[in-house]
C-alpha atoms as a PDB file:
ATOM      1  CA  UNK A   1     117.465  94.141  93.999  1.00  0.00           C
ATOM      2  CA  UNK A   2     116.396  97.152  96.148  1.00  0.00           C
ATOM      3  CA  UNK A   3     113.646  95.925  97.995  1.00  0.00           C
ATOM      4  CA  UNK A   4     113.613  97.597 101.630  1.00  0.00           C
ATOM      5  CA  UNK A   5     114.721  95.522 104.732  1.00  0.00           C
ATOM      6  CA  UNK A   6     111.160  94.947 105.669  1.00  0.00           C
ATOM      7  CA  UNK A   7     110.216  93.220 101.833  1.00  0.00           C
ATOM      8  CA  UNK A   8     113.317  91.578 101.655  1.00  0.00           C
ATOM      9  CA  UNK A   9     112.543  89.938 105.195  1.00  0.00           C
ATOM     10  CA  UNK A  10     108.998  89.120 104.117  1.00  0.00           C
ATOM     11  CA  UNK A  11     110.331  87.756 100.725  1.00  0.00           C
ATOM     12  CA  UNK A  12     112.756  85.401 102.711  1.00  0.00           C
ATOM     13  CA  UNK A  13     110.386  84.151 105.403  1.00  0.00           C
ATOM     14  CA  UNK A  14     106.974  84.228 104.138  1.00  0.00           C
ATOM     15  CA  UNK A  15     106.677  84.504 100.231  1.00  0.00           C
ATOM     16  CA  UNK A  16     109.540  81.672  99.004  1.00  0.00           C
ATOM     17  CA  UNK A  17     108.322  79.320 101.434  1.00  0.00           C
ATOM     18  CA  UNK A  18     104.303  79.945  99.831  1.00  0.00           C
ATOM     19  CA  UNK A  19     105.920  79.846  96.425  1.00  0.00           C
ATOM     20  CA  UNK A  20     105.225  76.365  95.168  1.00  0.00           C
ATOM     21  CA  UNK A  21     104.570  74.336  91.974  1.00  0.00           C
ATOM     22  CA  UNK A  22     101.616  73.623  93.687  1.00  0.00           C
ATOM     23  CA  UNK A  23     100.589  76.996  94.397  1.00  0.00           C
ATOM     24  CA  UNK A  24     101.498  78.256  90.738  1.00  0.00           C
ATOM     25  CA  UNK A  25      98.865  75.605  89.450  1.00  0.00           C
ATOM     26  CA  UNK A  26      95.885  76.361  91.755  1.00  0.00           C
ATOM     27  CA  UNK A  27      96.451  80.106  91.126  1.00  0.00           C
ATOM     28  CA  UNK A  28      96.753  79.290  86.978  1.00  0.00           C
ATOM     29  CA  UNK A  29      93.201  77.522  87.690  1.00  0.00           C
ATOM     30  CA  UNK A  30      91.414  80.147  89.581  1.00  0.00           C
ATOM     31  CA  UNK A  31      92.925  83.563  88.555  1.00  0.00           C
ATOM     32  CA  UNK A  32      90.208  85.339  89.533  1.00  0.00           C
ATOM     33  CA  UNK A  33      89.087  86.374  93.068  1.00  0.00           C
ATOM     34  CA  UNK A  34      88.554  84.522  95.586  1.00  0.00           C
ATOM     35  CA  UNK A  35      91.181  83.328  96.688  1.00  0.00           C
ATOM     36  CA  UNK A  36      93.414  81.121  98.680  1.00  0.00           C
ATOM     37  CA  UNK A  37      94.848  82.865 101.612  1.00  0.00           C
ATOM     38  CA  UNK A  38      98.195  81.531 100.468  1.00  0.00           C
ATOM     39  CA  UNK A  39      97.864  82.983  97.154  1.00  0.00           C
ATOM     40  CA  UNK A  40      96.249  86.133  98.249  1.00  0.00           C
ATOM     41  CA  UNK A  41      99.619  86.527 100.461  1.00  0.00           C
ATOM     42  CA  UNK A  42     101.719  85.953  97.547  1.00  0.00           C
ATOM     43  CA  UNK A  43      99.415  88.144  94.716  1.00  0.00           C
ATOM     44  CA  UNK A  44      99.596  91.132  98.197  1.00  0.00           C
ATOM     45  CA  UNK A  45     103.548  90.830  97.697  1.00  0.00           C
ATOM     46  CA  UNK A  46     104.460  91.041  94.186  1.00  0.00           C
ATOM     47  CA  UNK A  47     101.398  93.350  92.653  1.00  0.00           C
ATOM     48  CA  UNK A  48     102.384  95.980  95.269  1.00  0.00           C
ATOM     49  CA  UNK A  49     105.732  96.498  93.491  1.00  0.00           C
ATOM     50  CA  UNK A  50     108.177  96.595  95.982  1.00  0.00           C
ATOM     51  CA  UNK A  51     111.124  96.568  94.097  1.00  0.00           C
ATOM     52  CA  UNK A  52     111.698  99.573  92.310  1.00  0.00           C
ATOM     53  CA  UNK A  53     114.413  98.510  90.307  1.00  0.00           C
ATOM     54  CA  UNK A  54     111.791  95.494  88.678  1.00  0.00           C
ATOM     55  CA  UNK A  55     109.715  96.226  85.933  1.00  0.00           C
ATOM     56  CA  UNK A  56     106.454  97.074  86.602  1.00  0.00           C
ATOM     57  CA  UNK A  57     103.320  94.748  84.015  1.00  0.00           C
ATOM     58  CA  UNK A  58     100.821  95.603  82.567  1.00  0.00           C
ATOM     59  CA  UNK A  59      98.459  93.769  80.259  1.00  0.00           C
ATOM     60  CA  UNK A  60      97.166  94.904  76.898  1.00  0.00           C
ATOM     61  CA  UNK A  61      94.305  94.303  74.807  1.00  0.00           C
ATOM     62  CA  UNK A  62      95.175  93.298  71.594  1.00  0.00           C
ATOM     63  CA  UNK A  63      93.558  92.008  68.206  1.00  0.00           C
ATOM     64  CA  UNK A  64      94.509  88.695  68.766  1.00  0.00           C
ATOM     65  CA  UNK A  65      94.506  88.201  72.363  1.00  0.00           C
ATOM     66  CA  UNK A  66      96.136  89.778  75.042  1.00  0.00           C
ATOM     67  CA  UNK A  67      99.470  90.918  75.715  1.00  0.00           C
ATOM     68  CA  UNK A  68     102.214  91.692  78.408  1.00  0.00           C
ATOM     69  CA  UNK A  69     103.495  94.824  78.191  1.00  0.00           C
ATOM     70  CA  UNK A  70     106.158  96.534  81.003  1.00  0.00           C
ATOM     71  CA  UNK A  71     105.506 100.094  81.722  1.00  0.00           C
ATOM     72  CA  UNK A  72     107.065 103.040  81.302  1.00  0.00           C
ATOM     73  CA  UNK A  73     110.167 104.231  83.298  1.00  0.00           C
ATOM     74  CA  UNK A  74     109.324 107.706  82.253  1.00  0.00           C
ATOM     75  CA  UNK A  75     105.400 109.143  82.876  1.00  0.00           C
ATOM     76  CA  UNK A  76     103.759 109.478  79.945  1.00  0.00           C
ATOM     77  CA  UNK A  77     105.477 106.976  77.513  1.00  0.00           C
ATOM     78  CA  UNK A  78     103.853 103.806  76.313  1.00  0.00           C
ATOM     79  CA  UNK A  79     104.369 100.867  77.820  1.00  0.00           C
ATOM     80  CA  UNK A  80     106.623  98.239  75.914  1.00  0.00           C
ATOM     81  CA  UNK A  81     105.764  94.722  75.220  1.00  0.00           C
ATOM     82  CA  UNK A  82     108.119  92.277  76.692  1.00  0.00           C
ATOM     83  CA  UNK A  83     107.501  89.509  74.032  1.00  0.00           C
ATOM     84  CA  UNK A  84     105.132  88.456  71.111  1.00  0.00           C
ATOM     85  CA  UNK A  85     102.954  85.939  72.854  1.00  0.00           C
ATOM     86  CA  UNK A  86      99.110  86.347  73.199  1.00  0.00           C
ATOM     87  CA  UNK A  87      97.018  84.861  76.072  1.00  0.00           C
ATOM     88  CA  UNK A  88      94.021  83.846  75.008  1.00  0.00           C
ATOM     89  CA  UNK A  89      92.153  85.761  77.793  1.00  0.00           C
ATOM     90  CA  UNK A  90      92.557  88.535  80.612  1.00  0.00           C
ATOM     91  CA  UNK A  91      92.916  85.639  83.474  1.00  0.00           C
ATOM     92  CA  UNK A  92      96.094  83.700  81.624  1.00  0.00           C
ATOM     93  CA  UNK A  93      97.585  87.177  81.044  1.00  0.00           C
ATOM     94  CA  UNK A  94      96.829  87.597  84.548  1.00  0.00           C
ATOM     95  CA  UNK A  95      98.744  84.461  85.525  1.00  0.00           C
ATOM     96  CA  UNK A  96     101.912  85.372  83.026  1.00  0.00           C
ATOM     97  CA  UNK A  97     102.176  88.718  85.115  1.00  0.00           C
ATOM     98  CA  UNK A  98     102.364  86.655  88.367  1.00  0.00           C
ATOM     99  CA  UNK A  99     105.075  83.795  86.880  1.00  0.00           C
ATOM    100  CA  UNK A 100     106.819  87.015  85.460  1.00  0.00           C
ATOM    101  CA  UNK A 101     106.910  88.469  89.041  1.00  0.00           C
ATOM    102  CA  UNK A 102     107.976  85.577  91.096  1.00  0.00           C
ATOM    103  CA  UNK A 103     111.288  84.933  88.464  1.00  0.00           C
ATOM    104  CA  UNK A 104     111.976  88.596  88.571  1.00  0.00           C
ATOM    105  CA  UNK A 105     112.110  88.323  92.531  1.00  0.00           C
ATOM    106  CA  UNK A 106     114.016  84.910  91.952  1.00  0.00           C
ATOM    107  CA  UNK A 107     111.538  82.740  92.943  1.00  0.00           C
ATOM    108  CA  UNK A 108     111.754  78.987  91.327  1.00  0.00           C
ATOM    109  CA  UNK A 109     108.868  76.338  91.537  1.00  0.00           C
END
């Protein structure tokens, strides 16, 4: 992981200790602004990307549902989709990205 010394001290004192089962749940039931603060910290952390070694998510509209797809390492290509599942809507897409971005940070619940 490359985050910076600042991330990686925020990821080790603030975000893993927020990072709960708990947590997980009450953002999979409301993921949609507002929030919790304690969410909000945690959605700040991993949608800013700082990790640029991680992939970076993006969700796509597809015919039968909606998809994750990573993006691009180089500008201009399409992004790739990481598997063949389909949320049923935007907001469980939505929570996908986040349980993709906590495990790619090694975060456990």
């Amino acid at each position: 992981m490359a985050l910076s010394i600042q991330d990686a001290e925020i990821l080790r004192t603030r975000v893993r200790a927020l990072v709960t089962a708990e947590l997980v749940e009450r953002a999979r039931a409301a993921p949609a602004p507002p929030y919790d603060p304690d969410i909000a910290e945690v959605l700040d952390f991993v949608r800013r990307n700082p990790d640029p070694d991680l992939p970076r998510y993006a969700i796509v509209r597809c015919h039968d549902g909606f998809a994750i797809a990573a993006r691009a390492a180089v500008r201009g290509r399409p992004p790739e989709l990481v598997d063949a599942r389909r949320h049923p809507d935007r907001g469980a897409a939505e929570h996908a990205v986040l349980e993709r971005r906590l495990r790619d940070l090694g975060l456990d619940w």
